[in-house]
N, C-alpha and C. Protein backbone atom coordinates (compact mmCIF):
# COMPACT_ATOMS: atom_id res chain seq x y z
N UNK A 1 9.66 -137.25 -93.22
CA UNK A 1 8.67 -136.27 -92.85
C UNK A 1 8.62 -136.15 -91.33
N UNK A 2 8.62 -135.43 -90.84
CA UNK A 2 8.75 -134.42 -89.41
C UNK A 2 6.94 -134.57 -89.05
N UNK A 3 6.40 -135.49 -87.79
CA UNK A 3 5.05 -134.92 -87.53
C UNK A 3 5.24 -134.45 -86.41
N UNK A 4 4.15 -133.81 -85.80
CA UNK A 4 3.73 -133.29 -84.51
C UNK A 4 3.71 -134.78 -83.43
N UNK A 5 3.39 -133.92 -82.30
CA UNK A 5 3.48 -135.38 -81.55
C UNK A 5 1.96 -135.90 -81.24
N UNK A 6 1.17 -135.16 -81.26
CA UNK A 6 -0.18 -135.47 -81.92
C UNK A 6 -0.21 -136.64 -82.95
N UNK A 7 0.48 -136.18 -84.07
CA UNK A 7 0.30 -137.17 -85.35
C UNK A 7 1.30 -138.30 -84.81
N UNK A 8 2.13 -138.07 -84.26
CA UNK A 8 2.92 -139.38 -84.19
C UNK A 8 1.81 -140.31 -83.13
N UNK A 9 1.52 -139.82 -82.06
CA UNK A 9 0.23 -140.42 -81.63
C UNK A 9 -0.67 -141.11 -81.83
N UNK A 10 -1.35 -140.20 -83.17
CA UNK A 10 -2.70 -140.68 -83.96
C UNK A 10 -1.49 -141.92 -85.01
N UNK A 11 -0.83 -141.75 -85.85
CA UNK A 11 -0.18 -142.95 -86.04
C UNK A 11 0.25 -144.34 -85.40
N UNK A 12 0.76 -144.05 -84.34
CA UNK A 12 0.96 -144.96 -83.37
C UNK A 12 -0.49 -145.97 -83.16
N UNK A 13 -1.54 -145.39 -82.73
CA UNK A 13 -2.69 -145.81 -82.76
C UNK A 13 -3.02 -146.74 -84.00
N UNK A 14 -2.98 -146.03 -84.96
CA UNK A 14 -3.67 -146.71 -86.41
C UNK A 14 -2.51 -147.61 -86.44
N UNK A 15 -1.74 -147.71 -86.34
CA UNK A 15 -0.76 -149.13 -86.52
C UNK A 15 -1.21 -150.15 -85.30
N UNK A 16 -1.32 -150.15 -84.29
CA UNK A 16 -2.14 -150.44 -83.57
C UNK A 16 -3.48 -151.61 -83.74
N UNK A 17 -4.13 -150.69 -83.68
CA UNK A 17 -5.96 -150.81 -84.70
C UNK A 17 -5.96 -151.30 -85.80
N UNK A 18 -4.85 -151.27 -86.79
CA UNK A 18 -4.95 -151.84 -88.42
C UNK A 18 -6.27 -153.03 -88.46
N UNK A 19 -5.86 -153.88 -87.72
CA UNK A 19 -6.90 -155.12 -87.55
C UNK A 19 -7.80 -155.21 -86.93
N UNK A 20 -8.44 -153.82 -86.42
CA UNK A 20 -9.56 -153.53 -85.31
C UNK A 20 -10.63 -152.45 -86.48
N UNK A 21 -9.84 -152.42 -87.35
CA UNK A 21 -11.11 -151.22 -87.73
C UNK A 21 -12.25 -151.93 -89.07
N UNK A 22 -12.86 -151.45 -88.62
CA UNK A 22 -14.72 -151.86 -89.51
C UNK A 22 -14.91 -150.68 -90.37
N UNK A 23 -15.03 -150.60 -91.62
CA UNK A 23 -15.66 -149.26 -92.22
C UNK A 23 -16.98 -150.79 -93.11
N UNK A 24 -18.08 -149.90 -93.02
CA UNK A 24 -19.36 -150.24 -93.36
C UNK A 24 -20.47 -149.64 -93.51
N UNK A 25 -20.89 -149.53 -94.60
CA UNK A 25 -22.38 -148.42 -95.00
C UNK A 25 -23.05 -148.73 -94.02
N UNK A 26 -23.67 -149.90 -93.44
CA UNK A 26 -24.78 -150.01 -93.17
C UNK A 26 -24.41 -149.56 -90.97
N UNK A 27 -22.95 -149.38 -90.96
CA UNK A 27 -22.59 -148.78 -89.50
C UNK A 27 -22.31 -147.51 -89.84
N UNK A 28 -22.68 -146.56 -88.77
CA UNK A 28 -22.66 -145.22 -88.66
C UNK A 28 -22.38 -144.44 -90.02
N UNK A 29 -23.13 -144.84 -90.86
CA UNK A 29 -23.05 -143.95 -92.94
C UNK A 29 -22.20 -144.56 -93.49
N UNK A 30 -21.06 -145.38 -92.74
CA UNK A 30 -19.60 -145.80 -93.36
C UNK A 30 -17.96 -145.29 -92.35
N UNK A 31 -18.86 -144.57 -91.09
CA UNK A 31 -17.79 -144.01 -90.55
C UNK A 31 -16.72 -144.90 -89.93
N UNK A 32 -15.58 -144.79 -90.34
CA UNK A 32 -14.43 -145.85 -89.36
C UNK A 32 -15.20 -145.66 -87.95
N UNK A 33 -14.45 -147.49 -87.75
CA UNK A 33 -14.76 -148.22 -86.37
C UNK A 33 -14.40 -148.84 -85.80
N UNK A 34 -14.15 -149.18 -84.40
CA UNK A 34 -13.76 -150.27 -83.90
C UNK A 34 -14.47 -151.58 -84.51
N UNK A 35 -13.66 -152.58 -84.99
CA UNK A 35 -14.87 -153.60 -85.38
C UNK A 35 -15.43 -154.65 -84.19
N UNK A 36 -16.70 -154.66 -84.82
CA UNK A 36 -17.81 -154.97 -83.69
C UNK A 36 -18.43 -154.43 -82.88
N UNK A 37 -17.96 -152.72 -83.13
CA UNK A 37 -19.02 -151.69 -82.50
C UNK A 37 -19.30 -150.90 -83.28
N UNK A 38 -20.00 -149.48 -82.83
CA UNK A 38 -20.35 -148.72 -83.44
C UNK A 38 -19.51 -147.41 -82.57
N UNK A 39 -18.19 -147.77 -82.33
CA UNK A 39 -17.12 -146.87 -81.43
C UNK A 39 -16.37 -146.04 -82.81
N UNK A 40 -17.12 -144.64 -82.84
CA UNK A 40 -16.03 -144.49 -83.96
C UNK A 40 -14.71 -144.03 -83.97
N UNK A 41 -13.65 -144.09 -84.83
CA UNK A 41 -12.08 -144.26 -84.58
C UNK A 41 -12.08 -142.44 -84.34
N UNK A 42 -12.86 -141.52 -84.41
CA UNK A 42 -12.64 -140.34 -84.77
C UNK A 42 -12.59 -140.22 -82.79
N UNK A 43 -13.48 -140.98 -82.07
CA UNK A 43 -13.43 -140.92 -80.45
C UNK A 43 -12.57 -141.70 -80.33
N UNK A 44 -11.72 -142.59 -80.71
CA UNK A 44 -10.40 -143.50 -79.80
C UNK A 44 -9.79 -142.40 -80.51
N UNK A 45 -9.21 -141.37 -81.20
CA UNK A 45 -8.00 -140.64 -81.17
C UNK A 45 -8.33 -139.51 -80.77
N UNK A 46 -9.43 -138.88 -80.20
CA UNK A 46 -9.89 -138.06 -79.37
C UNK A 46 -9.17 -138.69 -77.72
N UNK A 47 -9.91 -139.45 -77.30
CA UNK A 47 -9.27 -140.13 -76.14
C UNK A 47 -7.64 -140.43 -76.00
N UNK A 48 -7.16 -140.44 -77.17
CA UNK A 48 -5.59 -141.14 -77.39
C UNK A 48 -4.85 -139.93 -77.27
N UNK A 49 -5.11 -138.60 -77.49
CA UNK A 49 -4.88 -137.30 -77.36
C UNK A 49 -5.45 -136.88 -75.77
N UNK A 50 -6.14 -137.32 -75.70
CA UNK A 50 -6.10 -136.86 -74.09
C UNK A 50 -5.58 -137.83 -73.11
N UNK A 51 -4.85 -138.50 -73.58
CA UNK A 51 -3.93 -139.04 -72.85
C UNK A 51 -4.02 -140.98 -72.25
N UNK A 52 -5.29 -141.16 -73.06
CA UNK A 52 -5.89 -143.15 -72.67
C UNK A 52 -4.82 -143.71 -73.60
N UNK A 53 -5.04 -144.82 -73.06
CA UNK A 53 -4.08 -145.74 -73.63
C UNK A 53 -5.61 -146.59 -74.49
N UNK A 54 -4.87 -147.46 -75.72
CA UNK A 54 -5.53 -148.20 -76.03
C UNK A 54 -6.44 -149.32 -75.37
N UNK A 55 -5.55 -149.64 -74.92
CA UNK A 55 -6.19 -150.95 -73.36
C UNK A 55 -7.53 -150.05 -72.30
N UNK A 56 -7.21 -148.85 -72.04
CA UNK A 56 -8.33 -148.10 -71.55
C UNK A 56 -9.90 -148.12 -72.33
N UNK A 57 -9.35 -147.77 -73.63
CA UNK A 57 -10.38 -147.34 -75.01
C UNK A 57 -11.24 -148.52 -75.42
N UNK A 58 -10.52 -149.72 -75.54
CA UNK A 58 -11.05 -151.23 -75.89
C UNK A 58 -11.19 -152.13 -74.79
């Protein structure tokens, strides 16, 4: 499968994060997270698209 370089991006990331992310009712409704915050993953690939590096983000 052929992605954009966006998605190869947002992939890159989530391979990354695998072991960083928190999903939990009782944090933000259940929204993915950095775990141990309330940083949701929907803003680190916002930021990862505008050009931060992970090390910036965390």
């Amino acid at each position: 499968m052929d992605y954009t370089e966006d998605q190869q991006i947002i992939l890159d990331a989530i391979y990354q994060l695998k072991n960083s992310i928190d999903i939990s009712p009782d944090i933000r409704g259940g929204e993915p997270v950095l775990k141990g915050t309330r940083y949701p993953l929907s803003r680190v690939f916002a930021e990862i698209i505008e050009g931060k590096s992970i090390k910036e983000i965390s």
